[in-house]
PDB file of N, CA and C in Angstrom:
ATOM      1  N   UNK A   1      88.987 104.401 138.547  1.00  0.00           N
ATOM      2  CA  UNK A   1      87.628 104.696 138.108  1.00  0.00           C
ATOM      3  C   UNK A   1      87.613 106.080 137.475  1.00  0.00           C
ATOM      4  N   UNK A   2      87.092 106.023 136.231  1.00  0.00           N
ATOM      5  CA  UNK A   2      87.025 107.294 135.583  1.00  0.00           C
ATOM      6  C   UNK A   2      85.870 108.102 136.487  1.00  0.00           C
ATOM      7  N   UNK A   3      86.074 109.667 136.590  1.00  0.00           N
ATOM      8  CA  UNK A   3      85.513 110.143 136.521  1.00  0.00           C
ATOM      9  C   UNK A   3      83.930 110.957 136.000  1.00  0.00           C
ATOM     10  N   UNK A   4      83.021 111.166 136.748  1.00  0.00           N
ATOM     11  CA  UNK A   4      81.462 111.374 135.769  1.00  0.00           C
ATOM     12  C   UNK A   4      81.964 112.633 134.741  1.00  0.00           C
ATOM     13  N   UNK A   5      81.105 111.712 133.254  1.00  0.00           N
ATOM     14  CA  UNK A   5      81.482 112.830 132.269  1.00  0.00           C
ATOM     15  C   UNK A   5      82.879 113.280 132.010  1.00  0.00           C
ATOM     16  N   UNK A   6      83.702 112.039 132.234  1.00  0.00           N
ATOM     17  CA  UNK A   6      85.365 112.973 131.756  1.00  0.00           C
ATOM     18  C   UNK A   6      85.254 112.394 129.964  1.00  0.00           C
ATOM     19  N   UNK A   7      84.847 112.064 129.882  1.00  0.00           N
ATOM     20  CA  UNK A   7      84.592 111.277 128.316  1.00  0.00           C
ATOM     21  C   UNK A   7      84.161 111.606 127.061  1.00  0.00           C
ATOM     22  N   UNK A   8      82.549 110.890 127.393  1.00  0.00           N
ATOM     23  CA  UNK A   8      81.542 110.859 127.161  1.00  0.00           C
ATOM     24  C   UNK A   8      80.640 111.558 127.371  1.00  0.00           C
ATOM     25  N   UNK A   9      79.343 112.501 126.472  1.00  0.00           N
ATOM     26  CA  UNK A   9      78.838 113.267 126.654  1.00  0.00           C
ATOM     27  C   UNK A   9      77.574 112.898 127.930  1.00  0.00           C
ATOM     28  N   UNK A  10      77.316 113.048 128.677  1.00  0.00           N
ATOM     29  CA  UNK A  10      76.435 112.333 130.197  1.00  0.00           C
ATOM     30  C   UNK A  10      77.143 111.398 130.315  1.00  0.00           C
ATOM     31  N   UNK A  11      78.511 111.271 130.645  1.00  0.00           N
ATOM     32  CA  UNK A  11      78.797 109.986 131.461  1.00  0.00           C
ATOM     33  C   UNK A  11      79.032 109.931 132.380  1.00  0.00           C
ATOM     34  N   UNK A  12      77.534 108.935 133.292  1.00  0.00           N
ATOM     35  CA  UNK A  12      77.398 108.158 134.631  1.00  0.00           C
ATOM     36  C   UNK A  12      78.305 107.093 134.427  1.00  0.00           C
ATOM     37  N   UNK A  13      78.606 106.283 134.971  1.00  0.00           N
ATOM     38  CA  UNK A  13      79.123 104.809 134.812  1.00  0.00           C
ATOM     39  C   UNK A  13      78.024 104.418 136.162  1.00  0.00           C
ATOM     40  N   UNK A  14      77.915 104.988 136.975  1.00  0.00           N
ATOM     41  CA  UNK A  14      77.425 104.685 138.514  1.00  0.00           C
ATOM     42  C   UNK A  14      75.689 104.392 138.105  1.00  0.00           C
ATOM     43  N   UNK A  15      75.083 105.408 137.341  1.00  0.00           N
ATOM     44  CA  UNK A  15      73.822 105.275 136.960  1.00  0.00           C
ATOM     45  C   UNK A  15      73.459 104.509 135.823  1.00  0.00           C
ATOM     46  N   UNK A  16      74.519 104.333 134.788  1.00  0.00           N
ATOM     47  CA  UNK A  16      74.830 103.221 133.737  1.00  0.00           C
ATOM     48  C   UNK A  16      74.384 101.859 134.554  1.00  0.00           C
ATOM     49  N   UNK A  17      75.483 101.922 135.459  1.00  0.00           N
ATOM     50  CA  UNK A  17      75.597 100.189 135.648  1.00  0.00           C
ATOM     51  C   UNK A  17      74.319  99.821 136.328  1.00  0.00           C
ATOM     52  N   UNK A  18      73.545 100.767 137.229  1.00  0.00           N
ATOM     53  CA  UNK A  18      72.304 100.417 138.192  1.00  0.00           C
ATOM     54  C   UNK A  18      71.124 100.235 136.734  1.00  0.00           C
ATOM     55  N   UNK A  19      71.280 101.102 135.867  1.00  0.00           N
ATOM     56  CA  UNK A  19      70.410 100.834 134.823  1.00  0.00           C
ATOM     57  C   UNK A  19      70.258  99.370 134.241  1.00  0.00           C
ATOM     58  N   UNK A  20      71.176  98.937 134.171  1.00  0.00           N
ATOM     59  CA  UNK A  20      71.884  97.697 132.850  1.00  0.00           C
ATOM     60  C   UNK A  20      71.224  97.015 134.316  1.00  0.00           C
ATOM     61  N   UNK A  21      71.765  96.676 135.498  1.00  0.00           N
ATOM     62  CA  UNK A  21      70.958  95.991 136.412  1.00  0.00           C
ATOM     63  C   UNK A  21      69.899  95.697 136.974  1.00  0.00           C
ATOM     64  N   UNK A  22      68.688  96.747 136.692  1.00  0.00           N
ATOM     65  CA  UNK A  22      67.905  97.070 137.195  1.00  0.00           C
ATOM     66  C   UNK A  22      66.742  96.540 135.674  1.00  0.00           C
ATOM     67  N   UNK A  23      67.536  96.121 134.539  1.00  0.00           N
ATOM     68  CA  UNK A  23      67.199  95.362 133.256  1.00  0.00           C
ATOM     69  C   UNK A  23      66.191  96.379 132.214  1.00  0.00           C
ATOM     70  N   UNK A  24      66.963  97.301 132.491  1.00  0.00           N
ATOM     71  CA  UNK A  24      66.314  98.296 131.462  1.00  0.00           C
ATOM     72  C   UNK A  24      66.675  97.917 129.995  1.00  0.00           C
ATOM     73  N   UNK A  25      66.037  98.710 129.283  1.00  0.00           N
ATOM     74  CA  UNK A  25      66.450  98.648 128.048  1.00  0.00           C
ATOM     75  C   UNK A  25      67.647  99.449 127.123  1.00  0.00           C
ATOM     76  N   UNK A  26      67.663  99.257 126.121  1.00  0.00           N
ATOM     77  CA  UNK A  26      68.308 100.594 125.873  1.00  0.00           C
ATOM     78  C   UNK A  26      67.497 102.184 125.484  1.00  0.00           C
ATOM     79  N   UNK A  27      65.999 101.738 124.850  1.00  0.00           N
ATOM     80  CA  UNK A  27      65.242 102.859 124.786  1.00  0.00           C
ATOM     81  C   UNK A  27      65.144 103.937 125.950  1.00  0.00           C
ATOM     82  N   UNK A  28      65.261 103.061 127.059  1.00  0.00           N
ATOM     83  CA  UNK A  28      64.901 103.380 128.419  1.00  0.00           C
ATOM     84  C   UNK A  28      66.225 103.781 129.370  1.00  0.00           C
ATOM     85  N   UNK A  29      67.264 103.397 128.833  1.00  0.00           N
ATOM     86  CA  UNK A  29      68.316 104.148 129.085  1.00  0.00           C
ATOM     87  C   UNK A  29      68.733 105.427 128.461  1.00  0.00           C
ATOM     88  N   UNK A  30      68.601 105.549 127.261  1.00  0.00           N
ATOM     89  CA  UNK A  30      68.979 106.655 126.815  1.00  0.00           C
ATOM     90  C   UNK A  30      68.015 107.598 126.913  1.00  0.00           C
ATOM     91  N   UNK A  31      66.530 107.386 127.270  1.00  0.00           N
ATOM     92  CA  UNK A  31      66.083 108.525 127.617  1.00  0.00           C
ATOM     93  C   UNK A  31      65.948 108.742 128.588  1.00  0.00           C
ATOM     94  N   UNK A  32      66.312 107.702 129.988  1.00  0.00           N
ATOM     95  CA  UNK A  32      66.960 108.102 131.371  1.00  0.00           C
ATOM     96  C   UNK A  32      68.389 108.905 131.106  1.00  0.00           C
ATOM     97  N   UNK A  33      69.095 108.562 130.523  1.00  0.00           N
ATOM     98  CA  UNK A  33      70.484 109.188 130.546  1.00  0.00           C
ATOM     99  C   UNK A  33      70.810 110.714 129.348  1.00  0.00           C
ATOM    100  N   UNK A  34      69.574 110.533 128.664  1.00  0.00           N
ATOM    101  CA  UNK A  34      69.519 112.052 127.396  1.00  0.00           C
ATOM    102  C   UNK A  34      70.759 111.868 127.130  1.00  0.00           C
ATOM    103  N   UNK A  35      70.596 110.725 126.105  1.00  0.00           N
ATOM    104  CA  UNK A  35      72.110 109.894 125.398  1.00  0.00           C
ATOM    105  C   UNK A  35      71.559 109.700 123.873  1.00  0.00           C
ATOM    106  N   UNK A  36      72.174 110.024 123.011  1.00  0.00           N
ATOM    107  CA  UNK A  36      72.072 108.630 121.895  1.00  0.00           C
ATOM    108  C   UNK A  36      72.435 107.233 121.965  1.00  0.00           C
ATOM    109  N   UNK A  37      72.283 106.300 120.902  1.00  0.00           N
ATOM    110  CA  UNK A  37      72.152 105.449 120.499  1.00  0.00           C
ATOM    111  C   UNK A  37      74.119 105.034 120.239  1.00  0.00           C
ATOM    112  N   UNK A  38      74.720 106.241 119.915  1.00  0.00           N
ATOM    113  CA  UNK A  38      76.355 106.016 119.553  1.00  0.00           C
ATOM    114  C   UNK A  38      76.460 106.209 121.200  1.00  0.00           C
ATOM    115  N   UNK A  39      75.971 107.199 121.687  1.00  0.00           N
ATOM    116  CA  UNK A  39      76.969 107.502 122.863  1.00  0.00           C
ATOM    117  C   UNK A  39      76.618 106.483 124.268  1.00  0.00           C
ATOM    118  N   UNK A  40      75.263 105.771 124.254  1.00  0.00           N
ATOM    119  CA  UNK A  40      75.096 104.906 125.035  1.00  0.00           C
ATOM    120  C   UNK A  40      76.007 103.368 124.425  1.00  0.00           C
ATOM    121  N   UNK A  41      76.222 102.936 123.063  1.00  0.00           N
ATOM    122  CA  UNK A  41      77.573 102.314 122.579  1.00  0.00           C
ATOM    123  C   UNK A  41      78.771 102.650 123.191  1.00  0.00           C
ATOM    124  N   UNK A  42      78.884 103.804 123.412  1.00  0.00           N
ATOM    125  CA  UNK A  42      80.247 104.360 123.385  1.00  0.00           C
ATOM    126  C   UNK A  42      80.447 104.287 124.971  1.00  0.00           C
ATOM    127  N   UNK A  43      79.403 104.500 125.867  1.00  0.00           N
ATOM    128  CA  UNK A  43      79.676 104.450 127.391  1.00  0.00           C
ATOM    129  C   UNK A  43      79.679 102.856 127.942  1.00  0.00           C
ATOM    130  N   UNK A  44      78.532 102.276 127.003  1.00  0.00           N
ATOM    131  CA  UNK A  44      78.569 100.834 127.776  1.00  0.00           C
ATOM    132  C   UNK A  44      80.192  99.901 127.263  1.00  0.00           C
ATOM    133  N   UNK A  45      80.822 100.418 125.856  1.00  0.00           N
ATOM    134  CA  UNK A  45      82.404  99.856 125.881  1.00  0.00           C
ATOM    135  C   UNK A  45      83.023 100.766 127.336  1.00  0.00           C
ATOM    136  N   UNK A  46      82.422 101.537 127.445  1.00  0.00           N
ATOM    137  CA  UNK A  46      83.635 102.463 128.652  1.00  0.00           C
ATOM    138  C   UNK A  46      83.632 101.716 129.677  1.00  0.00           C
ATOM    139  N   UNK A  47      82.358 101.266 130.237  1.00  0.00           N
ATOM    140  CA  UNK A  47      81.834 100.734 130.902  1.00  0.00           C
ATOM    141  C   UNK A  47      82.737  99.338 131.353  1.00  0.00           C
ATOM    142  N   UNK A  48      82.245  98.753 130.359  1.00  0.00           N
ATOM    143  CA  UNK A  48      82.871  97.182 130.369  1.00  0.00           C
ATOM    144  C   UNK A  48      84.553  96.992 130.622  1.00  0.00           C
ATOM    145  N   UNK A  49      85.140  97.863 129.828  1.00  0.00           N
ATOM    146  CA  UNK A  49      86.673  98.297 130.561  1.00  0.00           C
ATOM    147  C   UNK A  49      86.915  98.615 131.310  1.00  0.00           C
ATOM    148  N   UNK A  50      86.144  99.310 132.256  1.00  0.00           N
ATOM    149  CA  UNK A  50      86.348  99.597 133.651  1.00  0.00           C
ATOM    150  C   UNK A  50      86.285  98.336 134.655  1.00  0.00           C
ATOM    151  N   UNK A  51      84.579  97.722 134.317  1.00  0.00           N
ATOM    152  CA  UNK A  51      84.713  97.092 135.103  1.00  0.00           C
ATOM    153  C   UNK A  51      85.404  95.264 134.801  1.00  0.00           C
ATOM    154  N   UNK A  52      85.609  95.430 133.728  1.00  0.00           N
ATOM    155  CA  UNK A  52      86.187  94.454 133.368  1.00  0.00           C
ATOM    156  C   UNK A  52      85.462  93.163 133.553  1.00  0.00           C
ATOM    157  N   UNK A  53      84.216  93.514 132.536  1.00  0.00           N
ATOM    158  CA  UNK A  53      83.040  92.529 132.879  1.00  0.00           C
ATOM    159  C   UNK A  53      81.456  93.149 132.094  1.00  0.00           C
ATOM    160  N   UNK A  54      81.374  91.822 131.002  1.00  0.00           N
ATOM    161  CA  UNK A  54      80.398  92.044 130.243  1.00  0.00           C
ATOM    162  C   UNK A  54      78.976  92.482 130.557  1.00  0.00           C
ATOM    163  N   UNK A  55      78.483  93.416 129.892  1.00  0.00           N
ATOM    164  CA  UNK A  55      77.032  93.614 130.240  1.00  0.00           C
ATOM    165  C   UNK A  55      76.276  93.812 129.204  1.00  0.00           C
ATOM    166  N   UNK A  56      75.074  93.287 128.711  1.00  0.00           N
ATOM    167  CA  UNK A  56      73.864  93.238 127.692  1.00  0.00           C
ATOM    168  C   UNK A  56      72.648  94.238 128.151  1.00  0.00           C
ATOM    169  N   UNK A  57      72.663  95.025 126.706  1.00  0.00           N
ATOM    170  CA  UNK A  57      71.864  96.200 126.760  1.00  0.00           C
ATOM    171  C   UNK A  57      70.592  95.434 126.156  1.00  0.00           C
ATOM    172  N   UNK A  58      69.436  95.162 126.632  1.00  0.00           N
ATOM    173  CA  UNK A  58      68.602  94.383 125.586  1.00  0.00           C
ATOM    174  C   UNK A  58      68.131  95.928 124.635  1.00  0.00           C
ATOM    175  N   UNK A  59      68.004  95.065 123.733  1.00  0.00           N
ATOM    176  CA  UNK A  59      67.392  95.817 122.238  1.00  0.00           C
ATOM    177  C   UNK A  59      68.419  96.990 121.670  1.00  0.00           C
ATOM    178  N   UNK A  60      69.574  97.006 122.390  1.00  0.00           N
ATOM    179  CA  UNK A  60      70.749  98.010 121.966  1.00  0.00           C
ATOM    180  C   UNK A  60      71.156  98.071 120.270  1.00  0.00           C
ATOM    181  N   UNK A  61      71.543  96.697 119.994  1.00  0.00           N
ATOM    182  CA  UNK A  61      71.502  96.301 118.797  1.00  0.00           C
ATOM    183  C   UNK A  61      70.424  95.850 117.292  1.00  0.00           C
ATOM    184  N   UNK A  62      69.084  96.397 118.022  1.00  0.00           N
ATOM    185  CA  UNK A  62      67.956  96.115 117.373  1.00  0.00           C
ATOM    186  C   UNK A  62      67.437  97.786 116.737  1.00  0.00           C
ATOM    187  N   UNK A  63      67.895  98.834 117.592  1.00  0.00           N
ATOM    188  CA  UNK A  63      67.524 100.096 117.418  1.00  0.00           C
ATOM    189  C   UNK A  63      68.027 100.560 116.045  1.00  0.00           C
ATOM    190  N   UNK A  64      67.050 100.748 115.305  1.00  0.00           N
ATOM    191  CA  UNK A  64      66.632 101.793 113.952  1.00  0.00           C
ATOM    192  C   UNK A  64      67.759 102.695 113.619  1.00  0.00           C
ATOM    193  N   UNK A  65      68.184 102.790 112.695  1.00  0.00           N
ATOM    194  CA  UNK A  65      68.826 103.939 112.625  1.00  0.00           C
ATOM    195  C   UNK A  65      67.626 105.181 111.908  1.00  0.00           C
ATOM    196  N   UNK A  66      68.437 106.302 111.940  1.00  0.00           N
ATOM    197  CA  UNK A  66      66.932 106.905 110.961  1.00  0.00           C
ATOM    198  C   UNK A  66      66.736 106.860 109.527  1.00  0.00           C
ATOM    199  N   UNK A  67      67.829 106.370 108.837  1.00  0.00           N
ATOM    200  CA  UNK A  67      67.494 105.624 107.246  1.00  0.00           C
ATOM    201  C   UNK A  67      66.650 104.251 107.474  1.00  0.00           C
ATOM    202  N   UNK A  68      66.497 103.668 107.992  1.00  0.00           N
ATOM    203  CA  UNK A  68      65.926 102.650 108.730  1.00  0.00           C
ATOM    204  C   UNK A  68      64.407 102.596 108.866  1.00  0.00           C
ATOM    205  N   UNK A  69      64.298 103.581 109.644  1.00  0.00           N
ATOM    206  CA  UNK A  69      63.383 104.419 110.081  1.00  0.00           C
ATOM    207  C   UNK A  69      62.491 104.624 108.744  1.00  0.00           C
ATOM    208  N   UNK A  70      63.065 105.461 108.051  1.00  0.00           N
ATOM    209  CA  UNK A  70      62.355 106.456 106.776  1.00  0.00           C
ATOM    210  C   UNK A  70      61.852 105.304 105.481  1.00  0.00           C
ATOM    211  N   UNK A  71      62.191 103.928 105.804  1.00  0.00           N
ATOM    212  CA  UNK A  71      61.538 103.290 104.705  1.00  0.00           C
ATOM    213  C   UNK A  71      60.824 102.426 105.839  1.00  0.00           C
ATOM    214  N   UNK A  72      60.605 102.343 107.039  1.00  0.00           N
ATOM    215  CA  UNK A  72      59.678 100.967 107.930  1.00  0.00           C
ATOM    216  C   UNK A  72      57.965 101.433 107.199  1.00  0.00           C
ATOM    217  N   UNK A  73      57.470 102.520 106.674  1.00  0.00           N
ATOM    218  CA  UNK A  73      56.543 102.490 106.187  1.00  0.00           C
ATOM    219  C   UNK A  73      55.719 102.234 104.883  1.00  0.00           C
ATOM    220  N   UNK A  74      57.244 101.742 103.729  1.00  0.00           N
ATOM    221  CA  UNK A  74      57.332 101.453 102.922  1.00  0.00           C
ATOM    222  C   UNK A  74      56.785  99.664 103.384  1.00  0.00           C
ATOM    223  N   UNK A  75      57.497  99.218 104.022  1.00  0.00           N
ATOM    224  CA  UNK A  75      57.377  97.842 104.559  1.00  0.00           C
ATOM    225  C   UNK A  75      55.876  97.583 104.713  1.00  0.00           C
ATOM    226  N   UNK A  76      55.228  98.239 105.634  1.00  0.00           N
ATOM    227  CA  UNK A  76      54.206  98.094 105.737  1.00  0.00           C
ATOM    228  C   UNK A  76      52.848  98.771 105.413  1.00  0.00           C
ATOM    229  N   UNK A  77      53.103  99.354 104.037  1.00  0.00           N
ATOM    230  CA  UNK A  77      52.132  99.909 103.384  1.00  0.00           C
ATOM    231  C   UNK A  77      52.583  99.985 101.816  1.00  0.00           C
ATOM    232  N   UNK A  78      53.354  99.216 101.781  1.00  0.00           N
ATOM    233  CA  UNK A  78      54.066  99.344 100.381  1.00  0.00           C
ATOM    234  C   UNK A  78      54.383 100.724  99.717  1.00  0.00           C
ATOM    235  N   UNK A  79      54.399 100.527  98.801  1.00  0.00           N
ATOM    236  CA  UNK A  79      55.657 101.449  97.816  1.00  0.00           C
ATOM    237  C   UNK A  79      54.123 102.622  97.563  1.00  0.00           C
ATOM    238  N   UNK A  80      54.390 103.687  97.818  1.00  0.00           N
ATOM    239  CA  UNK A  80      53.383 104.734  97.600  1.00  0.00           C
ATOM    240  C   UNK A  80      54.242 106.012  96.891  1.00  0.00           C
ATOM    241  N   UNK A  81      52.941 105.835  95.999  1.00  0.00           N
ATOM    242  CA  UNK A  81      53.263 107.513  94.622  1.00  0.00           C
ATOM    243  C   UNK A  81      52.537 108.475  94.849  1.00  0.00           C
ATOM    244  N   UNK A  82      53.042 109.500  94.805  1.00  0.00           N
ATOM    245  CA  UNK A  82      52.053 110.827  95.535  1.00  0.00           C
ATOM    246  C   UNK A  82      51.321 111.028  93.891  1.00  0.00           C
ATOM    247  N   UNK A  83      50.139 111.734  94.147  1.00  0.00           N
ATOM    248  CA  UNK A  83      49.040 111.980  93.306  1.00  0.00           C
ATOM    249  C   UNK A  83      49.802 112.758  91.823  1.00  0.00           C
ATOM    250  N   UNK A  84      50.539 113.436  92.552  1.00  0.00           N
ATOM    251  CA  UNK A  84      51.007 114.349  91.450  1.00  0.00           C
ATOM    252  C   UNK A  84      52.240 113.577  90.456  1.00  0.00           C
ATOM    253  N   UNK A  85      52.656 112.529  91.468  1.00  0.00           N
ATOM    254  CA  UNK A  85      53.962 111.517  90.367  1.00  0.00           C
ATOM    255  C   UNK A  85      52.884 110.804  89.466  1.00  0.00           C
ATOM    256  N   UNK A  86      51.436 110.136  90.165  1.00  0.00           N
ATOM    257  CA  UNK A  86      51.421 109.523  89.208  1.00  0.00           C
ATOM    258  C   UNK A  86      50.316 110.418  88.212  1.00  0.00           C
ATOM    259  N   UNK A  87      49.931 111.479  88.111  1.00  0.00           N
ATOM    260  CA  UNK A  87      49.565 112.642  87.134  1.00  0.00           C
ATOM    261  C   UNK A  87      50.186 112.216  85.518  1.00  0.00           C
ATOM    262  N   UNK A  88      51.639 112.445  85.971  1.00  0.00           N
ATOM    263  CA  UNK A  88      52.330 112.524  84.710  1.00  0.00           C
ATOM    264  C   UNK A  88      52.919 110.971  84.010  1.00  0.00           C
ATOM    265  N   UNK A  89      51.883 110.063  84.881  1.00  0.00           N
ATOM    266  CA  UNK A  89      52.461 108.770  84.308  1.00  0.00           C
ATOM    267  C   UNK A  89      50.659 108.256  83.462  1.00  0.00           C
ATOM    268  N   UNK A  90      50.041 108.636  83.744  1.00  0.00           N
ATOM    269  CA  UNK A  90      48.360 108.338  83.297  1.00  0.00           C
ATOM    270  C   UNK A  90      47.902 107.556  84.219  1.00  0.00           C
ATOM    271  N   UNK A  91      48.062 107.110  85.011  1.00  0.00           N
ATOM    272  CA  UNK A  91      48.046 106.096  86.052  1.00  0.00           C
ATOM    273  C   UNK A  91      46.628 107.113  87.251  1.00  0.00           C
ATOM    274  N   UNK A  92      46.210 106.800  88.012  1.00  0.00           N
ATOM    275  CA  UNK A  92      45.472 107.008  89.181  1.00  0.00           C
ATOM    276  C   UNK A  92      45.373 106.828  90.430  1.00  0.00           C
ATOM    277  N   UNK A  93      45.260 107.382  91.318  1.00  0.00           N
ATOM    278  CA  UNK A  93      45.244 106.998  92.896  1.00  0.00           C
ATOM    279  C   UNK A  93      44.066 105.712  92.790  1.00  0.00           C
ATOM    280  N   UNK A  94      44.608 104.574  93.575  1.00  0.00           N
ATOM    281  CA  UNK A  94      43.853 103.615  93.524  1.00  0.00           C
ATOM    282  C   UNK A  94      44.689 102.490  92.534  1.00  0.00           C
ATOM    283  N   UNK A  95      45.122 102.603  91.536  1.00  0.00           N
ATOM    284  CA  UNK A  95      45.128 101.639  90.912  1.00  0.00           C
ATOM    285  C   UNK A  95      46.413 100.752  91.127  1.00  0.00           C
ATOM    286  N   UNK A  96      46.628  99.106  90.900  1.00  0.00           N
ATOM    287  CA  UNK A  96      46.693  98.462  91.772  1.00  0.00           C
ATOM    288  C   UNK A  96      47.866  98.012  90.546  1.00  0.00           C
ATOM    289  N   UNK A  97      49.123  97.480  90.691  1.00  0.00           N
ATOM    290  CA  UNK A  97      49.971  96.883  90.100  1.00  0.00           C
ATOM    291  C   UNK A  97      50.492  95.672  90.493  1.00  0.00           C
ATOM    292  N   UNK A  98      51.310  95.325  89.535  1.00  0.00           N
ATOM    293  CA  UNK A  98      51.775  93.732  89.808  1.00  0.00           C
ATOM    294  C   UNK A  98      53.469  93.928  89.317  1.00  0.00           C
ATOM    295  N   UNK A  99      54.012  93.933  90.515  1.00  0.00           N
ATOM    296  CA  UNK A  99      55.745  94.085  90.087  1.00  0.00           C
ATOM    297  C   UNK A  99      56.774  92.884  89.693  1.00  0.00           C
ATOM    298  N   UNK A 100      57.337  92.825  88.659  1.00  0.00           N
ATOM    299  CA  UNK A 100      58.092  92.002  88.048  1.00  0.00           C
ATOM    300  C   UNK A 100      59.293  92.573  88.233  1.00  0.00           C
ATOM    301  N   UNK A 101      60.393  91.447  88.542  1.00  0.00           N
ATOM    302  CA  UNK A 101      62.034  91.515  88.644  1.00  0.00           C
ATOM    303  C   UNK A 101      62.650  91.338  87.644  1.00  0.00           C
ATOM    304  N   UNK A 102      63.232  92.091  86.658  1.00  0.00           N
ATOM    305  CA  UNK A 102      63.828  91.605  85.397  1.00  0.00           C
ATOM    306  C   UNK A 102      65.284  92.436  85.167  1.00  0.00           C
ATOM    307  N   UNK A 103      66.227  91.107  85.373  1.00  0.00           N
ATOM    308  CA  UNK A 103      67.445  91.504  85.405  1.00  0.00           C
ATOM    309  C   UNK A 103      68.091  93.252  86.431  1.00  0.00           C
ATOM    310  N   UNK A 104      67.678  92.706  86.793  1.00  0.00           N
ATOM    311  CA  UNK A 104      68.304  94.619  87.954  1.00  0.00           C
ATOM    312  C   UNK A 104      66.895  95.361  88.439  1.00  0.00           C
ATOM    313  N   UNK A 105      66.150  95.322  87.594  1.00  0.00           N
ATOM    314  CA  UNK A 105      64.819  96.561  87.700  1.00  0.00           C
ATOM    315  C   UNK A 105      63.714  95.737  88.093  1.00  0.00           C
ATOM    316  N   UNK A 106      62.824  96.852  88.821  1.00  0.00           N
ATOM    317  CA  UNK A 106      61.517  96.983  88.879  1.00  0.00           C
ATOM    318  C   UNK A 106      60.851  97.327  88.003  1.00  0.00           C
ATOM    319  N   UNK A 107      59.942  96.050  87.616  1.00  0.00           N
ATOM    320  CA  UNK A 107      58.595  96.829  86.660  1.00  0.00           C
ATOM    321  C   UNK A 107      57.195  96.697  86.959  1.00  0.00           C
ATOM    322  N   UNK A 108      56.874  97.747  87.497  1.00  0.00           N
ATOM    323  CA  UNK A 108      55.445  97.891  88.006  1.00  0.00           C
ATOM    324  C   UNK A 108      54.362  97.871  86.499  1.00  0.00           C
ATOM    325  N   UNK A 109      53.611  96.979  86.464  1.00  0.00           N
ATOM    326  CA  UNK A 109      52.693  96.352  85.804  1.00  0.00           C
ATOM    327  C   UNK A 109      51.065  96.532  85.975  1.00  0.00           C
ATOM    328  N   UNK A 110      50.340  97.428  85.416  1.00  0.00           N
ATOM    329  CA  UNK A 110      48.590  97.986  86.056  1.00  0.00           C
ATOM    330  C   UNK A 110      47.958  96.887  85.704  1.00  0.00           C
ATOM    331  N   UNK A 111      47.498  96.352  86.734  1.00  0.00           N
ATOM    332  CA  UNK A 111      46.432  95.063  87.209  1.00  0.00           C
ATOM    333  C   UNK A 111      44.974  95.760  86.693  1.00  0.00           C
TER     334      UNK A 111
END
């Protein structure tokens, strides 16, 4: 049995494994354990070699990266031009387009 923290930056294995049992998440592990997202990866492989026996982090593999992150508001508010981009296009806050796919590009179209 490895040692706590001979590794990995906070590495429990002892408080790892009661976590993963106790059906936490991974959000909820790593901010029980003041881990990232690589290093809670990186402990639960440590993990599983030790004990030689699979364990599922729910939502481990669902977590955001932060490029990820920096367009989820694009998704749900669409594509936004700050006042001053569209200044120099004649265009206006408010006005409403219709985007066409043509060969590679975007062409935003004023409705």
């Amino acid at each position: 049995m490895k040692k706590k923290g001979s590794y990995s930056h906070n590495y429990d294995p002892e408080r790892l494994r009661e976590l993963i049992q106790d059906g936490k998440n991974a959000k909820e592990i790593m901010k029980e354990l003041k881990i990232s997202k690589y290093s809670l990866q990186e402990q639960l492989l440590m993990l599983q070699v030790e004990d030689k026996k699979l364990y599922i982090i729910k939502d481990l593999l669902d977590l955001k990266t932060e490029e990820e992150k920096k367009w989820t508001r694009y998704r749900k508010d669409g594509v936004i031009f700050s006042e001053r981009m569209l200044r120099f296009t004649g265009f206006k806050p408010g006005d409403a387009f219709e985007m066409v796919v043509e060969e590679g590009r975007i062409i935003l179209k004023k409705i």
